[in-house]
C-alpha atoms as a PDB file:
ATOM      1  CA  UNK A   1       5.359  14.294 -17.673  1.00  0.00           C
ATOM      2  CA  UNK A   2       4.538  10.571 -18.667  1.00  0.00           C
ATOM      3  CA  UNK A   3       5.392   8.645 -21.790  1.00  0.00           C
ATOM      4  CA  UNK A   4       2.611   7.356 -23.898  1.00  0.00           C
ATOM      5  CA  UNK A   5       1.815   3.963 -24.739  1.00  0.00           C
ATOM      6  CA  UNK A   6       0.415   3.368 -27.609  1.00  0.00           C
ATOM      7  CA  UNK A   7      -0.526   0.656 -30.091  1.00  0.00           C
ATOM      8  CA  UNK A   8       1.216   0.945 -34.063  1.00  0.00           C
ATOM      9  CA  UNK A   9       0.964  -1.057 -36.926  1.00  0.00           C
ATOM     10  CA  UNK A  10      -0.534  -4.749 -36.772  1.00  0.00           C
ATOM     11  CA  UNK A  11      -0.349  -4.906 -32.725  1.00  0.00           C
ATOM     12  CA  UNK A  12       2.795  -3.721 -31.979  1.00  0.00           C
ATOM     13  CA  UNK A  13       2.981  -2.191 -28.629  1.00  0.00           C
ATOM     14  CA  UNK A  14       5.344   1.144 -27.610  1.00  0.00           C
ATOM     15  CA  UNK A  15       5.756   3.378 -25.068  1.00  0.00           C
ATOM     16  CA  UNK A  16       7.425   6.980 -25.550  1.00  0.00           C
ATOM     17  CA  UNK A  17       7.725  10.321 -24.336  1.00  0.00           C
ATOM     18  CA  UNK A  18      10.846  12.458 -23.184  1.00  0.00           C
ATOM     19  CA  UNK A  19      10.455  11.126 -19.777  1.00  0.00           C
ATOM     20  CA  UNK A  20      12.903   8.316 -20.641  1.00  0.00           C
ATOM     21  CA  UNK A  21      13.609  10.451 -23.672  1.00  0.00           C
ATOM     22  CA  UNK A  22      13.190   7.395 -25.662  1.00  0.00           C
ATOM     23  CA  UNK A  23      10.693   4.521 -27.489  1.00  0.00           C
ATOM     24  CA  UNK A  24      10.641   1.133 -26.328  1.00  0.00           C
ATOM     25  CA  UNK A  25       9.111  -1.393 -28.368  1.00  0.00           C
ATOM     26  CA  UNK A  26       7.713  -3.586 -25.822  1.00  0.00           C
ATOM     27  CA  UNK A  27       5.787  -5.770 -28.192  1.00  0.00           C
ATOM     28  CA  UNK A  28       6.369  -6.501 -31.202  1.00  0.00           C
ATOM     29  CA  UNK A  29       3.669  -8.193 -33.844  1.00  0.00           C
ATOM     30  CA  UNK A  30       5.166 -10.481 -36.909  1.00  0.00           C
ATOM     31  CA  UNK A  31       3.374  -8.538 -39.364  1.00  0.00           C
ATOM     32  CA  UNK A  32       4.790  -5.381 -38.043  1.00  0.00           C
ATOM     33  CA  UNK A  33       8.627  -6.276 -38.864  1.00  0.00           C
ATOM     34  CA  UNK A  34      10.534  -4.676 -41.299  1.00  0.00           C
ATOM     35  CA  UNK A  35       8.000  -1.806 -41.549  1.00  0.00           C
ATOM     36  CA  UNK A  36       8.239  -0.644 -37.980  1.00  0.00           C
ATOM     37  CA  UNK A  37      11.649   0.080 -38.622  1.00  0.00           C
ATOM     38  CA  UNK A  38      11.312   3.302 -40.313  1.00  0.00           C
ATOM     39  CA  UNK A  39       8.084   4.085 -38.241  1.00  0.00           C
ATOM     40  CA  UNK A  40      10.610   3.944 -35.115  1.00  0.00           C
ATOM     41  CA  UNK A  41      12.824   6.333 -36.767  1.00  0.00           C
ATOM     42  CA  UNK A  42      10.244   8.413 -37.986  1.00  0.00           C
ATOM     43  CA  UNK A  43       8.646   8.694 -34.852  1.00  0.00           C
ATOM     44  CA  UNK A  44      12.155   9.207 -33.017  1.00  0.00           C
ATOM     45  CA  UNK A  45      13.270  12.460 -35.541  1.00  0.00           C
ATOM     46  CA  UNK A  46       9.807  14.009 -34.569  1.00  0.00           C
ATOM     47  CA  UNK A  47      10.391  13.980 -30.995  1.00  0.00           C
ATOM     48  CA  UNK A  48      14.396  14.371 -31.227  1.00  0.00           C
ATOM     49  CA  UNK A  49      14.673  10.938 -29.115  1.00  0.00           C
ATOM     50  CA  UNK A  50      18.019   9.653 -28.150  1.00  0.00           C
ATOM     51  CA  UNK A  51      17.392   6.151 -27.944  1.00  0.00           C
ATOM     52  CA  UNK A  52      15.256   3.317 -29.349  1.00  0.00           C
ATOM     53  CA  UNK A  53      14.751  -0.388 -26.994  1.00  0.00           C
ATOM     54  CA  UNK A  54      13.104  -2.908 -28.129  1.00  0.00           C
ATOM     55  CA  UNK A  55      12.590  -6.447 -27.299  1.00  0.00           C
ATOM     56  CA  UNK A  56      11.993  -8.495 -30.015  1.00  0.00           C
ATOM     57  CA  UNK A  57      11.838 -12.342 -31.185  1.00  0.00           C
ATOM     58  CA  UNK A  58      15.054 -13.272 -32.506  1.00  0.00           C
ATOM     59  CA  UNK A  59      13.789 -14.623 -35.889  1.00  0.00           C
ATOM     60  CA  UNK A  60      13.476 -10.698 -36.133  1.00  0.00           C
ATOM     61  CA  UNK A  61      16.826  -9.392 -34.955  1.00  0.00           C
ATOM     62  CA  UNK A  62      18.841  -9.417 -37.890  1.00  0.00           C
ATOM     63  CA  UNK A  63      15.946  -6.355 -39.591  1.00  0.00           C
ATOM     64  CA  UNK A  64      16.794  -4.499 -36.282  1.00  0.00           C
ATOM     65  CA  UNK A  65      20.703  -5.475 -36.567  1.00  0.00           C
ATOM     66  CA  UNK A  66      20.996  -4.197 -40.282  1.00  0.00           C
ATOM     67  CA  UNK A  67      19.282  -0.638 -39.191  1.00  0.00           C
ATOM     68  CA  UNK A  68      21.945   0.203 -36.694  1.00  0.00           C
ATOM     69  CA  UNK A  69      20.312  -1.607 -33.141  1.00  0.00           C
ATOM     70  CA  UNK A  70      22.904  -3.354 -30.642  1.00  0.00           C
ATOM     71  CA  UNK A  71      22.004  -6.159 -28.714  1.00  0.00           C
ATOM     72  CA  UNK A  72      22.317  -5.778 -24.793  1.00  0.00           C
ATOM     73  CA  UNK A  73      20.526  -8.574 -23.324  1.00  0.00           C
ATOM     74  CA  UNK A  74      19.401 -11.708 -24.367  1.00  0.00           C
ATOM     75  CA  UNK A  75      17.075 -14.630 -22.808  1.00  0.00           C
ATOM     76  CA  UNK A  76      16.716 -17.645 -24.743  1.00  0.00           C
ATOM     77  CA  UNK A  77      13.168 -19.726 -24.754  1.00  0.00           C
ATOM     78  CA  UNK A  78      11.178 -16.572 -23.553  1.00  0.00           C
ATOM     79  CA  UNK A  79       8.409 -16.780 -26.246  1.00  0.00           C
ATOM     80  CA  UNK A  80       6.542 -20.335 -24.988  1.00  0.00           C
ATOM     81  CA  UNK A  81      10.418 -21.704 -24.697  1.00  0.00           C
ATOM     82  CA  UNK A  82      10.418 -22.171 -28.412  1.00  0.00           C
ATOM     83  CA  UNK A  83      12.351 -18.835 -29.136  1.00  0.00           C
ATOM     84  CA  UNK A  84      14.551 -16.398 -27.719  1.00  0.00           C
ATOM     85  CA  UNK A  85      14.226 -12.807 -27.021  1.00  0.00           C
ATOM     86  CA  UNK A  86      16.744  -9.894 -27.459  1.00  0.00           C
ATOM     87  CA  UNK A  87      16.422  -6.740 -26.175  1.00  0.00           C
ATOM     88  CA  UNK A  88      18.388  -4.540 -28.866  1.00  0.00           C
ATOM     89  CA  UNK A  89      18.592  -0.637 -28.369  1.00  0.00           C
ATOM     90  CA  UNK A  90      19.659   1.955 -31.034  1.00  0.00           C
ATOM     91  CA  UNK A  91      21.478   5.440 -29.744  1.00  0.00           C
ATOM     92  CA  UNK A  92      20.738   8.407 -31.642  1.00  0.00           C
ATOM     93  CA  UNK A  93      22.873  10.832 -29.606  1.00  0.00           C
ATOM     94  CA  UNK A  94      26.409   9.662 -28.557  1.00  0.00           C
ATOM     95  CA  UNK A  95      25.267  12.185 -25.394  1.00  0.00           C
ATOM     96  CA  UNK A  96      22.799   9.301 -23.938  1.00  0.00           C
ATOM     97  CA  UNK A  97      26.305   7.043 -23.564  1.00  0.00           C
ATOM     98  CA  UNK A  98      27.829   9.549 -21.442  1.00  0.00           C
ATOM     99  CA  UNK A  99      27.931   8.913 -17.271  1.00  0.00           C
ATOM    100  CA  UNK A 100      27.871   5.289 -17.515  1.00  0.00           C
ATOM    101  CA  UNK A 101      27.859   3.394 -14.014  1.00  0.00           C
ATOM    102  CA  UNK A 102      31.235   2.003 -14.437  1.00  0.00           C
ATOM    103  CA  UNK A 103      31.351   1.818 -10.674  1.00  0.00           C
ATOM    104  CA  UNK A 104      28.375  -0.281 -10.743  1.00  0.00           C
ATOM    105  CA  UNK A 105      29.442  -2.506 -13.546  1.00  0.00           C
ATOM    106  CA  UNK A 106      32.805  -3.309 -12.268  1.00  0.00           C
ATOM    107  CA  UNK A 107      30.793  -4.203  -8.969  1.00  0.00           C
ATOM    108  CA  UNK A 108      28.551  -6.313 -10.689  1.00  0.00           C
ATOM    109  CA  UNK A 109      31.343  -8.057 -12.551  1.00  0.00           C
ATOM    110  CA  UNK A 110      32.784  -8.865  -9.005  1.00  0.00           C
ATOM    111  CA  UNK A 111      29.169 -10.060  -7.823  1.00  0.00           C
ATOM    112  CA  UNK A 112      28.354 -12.280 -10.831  1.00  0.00           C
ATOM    113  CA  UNK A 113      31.595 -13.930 -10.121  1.00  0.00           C
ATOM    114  CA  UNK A 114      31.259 -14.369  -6.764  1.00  0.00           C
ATOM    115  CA  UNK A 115      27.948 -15.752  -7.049  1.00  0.00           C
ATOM    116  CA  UNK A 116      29.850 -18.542  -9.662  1.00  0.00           C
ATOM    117  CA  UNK A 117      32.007 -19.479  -7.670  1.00  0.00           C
ATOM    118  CA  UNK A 118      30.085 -19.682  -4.158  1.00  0.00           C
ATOM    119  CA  UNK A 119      26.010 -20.251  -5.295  1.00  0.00           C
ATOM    120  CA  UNK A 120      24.808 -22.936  -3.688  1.00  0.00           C
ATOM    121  CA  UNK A 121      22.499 -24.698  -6.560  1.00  0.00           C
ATOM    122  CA  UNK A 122      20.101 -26.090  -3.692  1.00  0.00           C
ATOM    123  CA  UNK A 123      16.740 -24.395  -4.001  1.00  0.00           C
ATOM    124  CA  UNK A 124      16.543 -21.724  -1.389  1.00  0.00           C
ATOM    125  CA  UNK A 125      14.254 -22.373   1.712  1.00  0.00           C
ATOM    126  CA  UNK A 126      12.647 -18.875   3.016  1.00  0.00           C
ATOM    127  CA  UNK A 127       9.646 -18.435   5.732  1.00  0.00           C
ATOM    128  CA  UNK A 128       8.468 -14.803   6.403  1.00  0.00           C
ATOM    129  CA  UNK A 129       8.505 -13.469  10.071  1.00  0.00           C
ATOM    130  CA  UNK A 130       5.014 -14.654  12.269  1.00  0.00           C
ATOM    131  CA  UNK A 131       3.914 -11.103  12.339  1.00  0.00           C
ATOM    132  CA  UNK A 132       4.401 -11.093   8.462  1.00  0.00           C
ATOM    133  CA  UNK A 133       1.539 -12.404   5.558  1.00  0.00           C
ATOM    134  CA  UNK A 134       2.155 -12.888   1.879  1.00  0.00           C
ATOM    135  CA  UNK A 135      -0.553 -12.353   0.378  1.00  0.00           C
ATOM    136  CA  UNK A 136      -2.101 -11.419  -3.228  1.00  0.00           C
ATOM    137  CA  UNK A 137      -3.353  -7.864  -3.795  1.00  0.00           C
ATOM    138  CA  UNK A 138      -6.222  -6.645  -5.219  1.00  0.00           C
ATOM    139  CA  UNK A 139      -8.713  -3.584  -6.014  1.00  0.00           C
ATOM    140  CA  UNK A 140      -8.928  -2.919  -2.822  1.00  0.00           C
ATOM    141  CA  UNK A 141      -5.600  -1.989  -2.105  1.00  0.00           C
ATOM    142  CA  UNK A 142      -4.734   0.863  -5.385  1.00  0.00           C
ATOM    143  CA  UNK A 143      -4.761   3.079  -3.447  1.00  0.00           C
ATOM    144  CA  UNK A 144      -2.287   1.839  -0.808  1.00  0.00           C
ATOM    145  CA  UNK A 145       0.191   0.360  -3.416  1.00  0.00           C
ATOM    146  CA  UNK A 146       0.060   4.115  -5.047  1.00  0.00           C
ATOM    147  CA  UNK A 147       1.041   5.676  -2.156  1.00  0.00           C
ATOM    148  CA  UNK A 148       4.065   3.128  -1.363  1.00  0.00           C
ATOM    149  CA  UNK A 149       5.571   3.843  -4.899  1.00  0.00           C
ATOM    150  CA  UNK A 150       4.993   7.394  -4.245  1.00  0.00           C
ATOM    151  CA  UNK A 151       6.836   7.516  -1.384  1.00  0.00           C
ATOM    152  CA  UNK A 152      10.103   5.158  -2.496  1.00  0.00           C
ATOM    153  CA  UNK A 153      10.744   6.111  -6.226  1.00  0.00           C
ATOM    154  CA  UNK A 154      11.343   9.568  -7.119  1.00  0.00           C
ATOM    155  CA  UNK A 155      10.457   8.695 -10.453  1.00  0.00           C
ATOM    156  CA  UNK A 156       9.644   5.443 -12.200  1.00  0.00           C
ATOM    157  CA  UNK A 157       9.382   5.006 -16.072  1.00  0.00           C
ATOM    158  CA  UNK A 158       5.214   3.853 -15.559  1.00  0.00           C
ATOM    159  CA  UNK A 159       3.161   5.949 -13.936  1.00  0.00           C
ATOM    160  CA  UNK A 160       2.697   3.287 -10.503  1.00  0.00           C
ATOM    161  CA  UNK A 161       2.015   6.334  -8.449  1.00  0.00           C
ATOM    162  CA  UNK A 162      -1.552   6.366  -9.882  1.00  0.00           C
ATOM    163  CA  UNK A 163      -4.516   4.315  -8.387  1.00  0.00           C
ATOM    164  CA  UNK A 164      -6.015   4.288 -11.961  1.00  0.00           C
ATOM    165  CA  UNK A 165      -2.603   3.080 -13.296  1.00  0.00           C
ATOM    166  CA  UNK A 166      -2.704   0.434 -10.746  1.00  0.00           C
ATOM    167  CA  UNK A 167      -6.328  -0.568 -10.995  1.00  0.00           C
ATOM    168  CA  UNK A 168      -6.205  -0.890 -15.112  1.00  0.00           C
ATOM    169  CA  UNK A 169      -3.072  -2.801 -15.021  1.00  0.00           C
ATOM    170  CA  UNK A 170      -4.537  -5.215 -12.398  1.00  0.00           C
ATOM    171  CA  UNK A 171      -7.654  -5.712 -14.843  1.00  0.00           C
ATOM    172  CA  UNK A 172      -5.480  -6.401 -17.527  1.00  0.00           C
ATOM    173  CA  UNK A 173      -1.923  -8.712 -17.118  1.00  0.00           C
ATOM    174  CA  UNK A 174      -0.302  -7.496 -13.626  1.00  0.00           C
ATOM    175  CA  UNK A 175      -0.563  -9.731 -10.860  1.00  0.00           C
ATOM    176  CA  UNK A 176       0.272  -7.505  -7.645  1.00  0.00           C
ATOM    177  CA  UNK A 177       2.121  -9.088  -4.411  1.00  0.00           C
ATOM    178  CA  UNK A 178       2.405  -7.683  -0.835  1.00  0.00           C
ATOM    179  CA  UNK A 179       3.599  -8.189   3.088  1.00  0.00           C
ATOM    180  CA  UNK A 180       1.301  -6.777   5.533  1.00  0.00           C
ATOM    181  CA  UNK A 181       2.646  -6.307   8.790  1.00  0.00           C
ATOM    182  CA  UNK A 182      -0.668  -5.856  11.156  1.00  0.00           C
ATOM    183  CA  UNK A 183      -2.680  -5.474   8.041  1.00  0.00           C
ATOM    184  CA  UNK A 184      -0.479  -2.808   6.589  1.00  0.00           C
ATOM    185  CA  UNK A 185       1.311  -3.150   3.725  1.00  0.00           C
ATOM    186  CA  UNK A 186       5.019  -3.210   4.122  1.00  0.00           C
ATOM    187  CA  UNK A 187       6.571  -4.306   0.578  1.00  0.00           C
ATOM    188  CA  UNK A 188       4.875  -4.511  -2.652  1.00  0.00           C
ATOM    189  CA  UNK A 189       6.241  -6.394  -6.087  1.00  0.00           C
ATOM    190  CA  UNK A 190       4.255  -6.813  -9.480  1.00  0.00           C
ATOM    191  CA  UNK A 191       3.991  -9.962 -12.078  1.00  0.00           C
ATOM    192  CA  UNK A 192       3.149  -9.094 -15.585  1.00  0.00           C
ATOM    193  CA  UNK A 193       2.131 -11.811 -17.421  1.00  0.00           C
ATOM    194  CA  UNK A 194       2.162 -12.954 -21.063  1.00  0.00           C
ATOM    195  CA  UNK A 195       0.203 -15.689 -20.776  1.00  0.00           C
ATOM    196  CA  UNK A 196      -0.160 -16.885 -24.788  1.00  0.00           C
ATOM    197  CA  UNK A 197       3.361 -16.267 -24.645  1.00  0.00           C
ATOM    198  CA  UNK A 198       4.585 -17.853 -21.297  1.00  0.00           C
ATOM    199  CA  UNK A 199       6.330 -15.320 -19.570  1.00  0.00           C
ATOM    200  CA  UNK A 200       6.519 -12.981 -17.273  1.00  0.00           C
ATOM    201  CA  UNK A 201       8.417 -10.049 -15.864  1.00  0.00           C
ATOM    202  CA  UNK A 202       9.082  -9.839 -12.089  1.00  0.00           C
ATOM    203  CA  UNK A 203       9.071  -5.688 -11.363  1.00  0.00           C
ATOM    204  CA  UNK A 204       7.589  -3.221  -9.312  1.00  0.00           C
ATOM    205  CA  UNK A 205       9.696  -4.268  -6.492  1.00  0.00           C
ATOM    206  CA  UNK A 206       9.351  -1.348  -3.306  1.00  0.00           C
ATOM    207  CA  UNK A 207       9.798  -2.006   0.555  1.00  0.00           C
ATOM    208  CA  UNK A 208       9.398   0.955   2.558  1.00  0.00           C
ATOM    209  CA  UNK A 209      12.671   2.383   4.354  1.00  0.00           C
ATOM    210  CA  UNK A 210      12.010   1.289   7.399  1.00  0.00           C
ATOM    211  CA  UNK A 211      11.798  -2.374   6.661  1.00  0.00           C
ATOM    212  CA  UNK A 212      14.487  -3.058   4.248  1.00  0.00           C
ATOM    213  CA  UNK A 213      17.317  -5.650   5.229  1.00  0.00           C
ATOM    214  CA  UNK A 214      14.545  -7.976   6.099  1.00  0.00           C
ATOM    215  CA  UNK A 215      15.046  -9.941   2.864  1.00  0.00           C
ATOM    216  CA  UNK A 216      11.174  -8.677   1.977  1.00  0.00           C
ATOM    217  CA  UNK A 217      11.994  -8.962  -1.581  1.00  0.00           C
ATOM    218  CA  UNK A 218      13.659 -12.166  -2.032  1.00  0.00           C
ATOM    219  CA  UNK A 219      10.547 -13.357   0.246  1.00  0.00           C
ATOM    220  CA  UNK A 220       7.973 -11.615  -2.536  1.00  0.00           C
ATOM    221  CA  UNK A 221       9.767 -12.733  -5.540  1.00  0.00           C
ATOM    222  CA  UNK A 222      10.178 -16.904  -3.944  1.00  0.00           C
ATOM    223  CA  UNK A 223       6.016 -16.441  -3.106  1.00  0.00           C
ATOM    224  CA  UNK A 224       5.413 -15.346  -6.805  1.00  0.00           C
ATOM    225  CA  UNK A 225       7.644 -17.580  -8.516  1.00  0.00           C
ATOM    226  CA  UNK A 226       5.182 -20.438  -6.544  1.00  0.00           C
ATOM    227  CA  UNK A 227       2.148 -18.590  -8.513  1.00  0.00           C
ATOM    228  CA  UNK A 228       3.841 -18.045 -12.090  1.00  0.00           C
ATOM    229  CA  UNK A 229       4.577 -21.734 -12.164  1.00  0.00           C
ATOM    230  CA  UNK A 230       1.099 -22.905 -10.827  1.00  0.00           C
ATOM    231  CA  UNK A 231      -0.664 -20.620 -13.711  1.00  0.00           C
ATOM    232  CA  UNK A 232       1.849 -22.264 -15.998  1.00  0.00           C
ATOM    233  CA  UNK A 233       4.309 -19.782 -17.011  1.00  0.00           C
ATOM    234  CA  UNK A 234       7.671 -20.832 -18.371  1.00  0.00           C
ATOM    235  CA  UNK A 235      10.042 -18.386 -18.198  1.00  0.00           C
ATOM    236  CA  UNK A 236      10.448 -15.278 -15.526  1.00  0.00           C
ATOM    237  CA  UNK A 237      12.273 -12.131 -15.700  1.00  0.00           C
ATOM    238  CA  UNK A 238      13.317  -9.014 -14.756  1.00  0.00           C
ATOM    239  CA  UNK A 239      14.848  -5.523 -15.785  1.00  0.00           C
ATOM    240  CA  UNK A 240      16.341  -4.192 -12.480  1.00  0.00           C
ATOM    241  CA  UNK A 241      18.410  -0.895 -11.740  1.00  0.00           C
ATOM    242  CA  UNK A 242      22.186  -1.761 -12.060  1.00  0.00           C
ATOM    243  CA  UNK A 243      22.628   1.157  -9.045  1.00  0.00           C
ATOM    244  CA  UNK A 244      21.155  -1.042  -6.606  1.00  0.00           C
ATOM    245  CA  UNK A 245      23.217  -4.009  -5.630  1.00  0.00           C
ATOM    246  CA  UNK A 246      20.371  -5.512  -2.963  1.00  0.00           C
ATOM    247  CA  UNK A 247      18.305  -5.992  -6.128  1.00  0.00           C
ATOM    248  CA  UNK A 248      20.505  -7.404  -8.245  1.00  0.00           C
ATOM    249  CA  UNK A 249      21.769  -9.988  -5.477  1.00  0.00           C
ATOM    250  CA  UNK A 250      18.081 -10.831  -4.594  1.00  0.00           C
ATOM    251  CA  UNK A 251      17.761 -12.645  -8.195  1.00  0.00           C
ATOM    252  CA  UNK A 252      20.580 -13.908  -7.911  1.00  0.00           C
ATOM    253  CA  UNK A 253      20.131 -15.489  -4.626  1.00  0.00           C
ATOM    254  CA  UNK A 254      17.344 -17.184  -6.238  1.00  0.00           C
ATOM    255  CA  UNK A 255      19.177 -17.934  -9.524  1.00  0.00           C
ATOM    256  CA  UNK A 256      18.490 -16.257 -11.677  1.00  0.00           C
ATOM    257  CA  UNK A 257      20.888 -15.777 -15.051  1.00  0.00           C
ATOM    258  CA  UNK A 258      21.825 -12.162 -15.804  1.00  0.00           C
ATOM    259  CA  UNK A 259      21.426 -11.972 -19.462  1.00  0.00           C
ATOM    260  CA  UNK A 260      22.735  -8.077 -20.451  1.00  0.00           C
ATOM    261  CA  UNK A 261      23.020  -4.620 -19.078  1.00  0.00           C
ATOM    262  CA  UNK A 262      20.494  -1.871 -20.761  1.00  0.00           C
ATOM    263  CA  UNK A 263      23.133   1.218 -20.783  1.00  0.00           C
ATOM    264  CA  UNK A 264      20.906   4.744 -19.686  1.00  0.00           C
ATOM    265  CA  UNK A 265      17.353   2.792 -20.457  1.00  0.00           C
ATOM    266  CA  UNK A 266      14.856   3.558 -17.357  1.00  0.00           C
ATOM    267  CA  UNK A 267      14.035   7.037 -15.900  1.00  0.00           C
ATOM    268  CA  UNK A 268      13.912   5.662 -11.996  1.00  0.00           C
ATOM    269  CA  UNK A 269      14.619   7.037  -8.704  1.00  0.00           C
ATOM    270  CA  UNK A 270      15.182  10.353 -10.578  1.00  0.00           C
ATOM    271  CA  UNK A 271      17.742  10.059 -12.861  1.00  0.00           C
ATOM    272  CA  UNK A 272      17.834   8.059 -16.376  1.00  0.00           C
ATOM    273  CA  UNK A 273      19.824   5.146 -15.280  1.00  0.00           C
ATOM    274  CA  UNK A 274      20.985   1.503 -16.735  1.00  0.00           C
ATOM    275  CA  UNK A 275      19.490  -1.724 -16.157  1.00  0.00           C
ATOM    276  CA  UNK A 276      20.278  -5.153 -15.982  1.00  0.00           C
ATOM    277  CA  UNK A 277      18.455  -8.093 -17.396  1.00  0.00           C
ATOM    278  CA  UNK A 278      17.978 -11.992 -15.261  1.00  0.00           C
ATOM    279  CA  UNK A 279      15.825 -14.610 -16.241  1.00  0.00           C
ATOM    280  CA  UNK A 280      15.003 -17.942 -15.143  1.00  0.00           C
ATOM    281  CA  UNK A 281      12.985 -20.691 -16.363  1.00  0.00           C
ATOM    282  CA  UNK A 282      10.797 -22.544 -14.427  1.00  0.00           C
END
C-alpha cells in the first residue's frame, strides 16, 4: 500500500494515499494558490483523510491560515534565501492528535537546551575510519541501497525499498551517499535537491544495526553538506523522526536550527509517527 504522487493544478506537486492517511503538498506552484485549497479538501472528503501538510512559500500562508491550517515548522530563506517556508498541516479528525510523543518532546526540549547552552560554535572536524570510504552512489548500486532500507525501516512514507524507486529518483533530483566497508555498503543517506530553488532536504538516513554508534551519519551528512555547497545550494534541511534521539542530535551536532515538530506526519518504522524539522544555511 503506497501513496500516490501526483501532479494538480498549474505544477503543484502531492503525494497521498492512506498509508500516511494523509496529502502532503510538497510543492506548491503560484498559480495554484487559493484554488488548491478546496481541491485539498475535496480530494481529502473523497478519501476520508485525517490530515493535510503542506509546505508552502510564506507569501502564501495566510490562504492556508484562513482555511483552518496550523503552522508547525518554519525555515526562513529556503526559496533561493529570498523567502521563507512554512510547513502548515490541517487535522480533519481530532483522532490523528491522539498518542502524541510527549516523552519524546519533553526529551527534546531537554536536548535543544542542552545543546544552547553547551554547542561549541566551532565547525566540527570528522575523518571516517581507514577501512571506511565516502563515496557517491550511483545506478549501480539500486539494488543494494533497496535492500538496506528494506532491512532497517519497517515502513517508510516513499517507497525506498524499490530499485525502480531508487533508480528514477537518482535520474531526477536525489543525490545518494554511502560508506563501504570492504566495498560493501554500510550506511546510506539521500540529498534531494531543488536546484532553481536552492535547497535541499538531507533524508534517507539508514546504517545497518551492526554499525551504528560509529557516528556513520553525522560522517554522511558533514560529506554531503561539502557537495550541496559546491553545487551551490543555499539552504539544507531535514524532516527527521522525533522517536529517535541519535538523529535528532546528529543535526544538531552539526548545527543545525530545529524549526517545528510535525505532530503524527510520517508513516516510518511502522507506526504513523511525528517529525521534527532543522535547517541550516550554508
Amino acid at each position: 500500500m503506497e501513496d500516490k504522487i501526483e501532479t494538480i493544478g498549474h505544477g503543484s506537486l502531492i503525494q497521498h494515499g492512506k498509508f500516511n492517511d494523509r496529502i502532503y503538498l510538497m510543492k506548491l506552484a503560484g498559480k495554484d494558490c487559493p484554488e488548491v485549497l478546496e481541491r485539498l479538501r475535496s480530494l481529502a472528503r473523497e478519501h476520508h483523510y485525517t490530515k493535510i501538510f503542506a509546505k508552502i512559500p510564506s507569501s502564501s500562508a495566510p490562504f492556508f491560515f484562513s482555511d483552518g491550517y496550523v503552522m508547525e515548522a518554519f525555515v526562513p530563506g529556503f526559496y533561493r534565501r529570498r523567502e521563507a517556508a512554512c510547513f502548515v498541516s490541517k487535522y480533519l479528525d481530532s483522532d490523528r492528535l491522539m498518542e502524541v510523543e510527549h516523552g519524546r518532546l519533553d526529551e527534546l526540549g531537554t536536548l535543544l537546551t542542552h545543546t544552547m547552552k553547551s554547542h561549541s560554535r566551532e565547525p566540527v572536524q570528522l575523518k571516517p575510519a581507514k577501512k571506511l570510504k565516502i563515496r557517491a552512489l550511483d545506478a549501480s548500486h539500486v539494488k543494494e541501497i533497496a535492500t538496506i532500507y528494506r532491512e532497517v525501516f519497517k515502513s517508510y512514507p516513499f517507497p525506498i525499498h524499490h530499485p525502480g524507486y531508487i533508480l528514477k529518483t537518482m535520474q531526477e533530483n536525489v543525490s545518494y551517499f554511502g560508506i563501504e566497508k570492504k566495498g560493501n555498503l554500510i550506511a546510506l543517506a539521500s540529498a534531494e535537491v531543488d536546484t532553481p530553488e536552492s535547497n535541499a532536504e538531507m533524508t534517507d538516513f539508514a546504517t545497518l544495526p551492526d554499525y551504528r554508534g560509529n557516528n556513520l551519519a553525522t560522517l554522511l551528512l558533514s560529506a554531503m553538506e561539502k557537495k550541496m555547497k559546491k553545487a551551490g545550494i543555499k539552504t539544507l534541511f531535514t524532516i527527521a523522526r522525533l522517536n529517535s534521539p541519535a538523529m535528532n542530535k546528529t543535526f544538531l551536532k552539526l548545527q543545525y536550527s530545529y524549526s517545528g515538530t510535525l505532530v503524527k506526519n510520517t508513516n516510518i518504522a511502522g507506526n504513523i509517527e511525528s517529525m521534527n524539522v532543522y535547517y541550516k544555511h550554508i
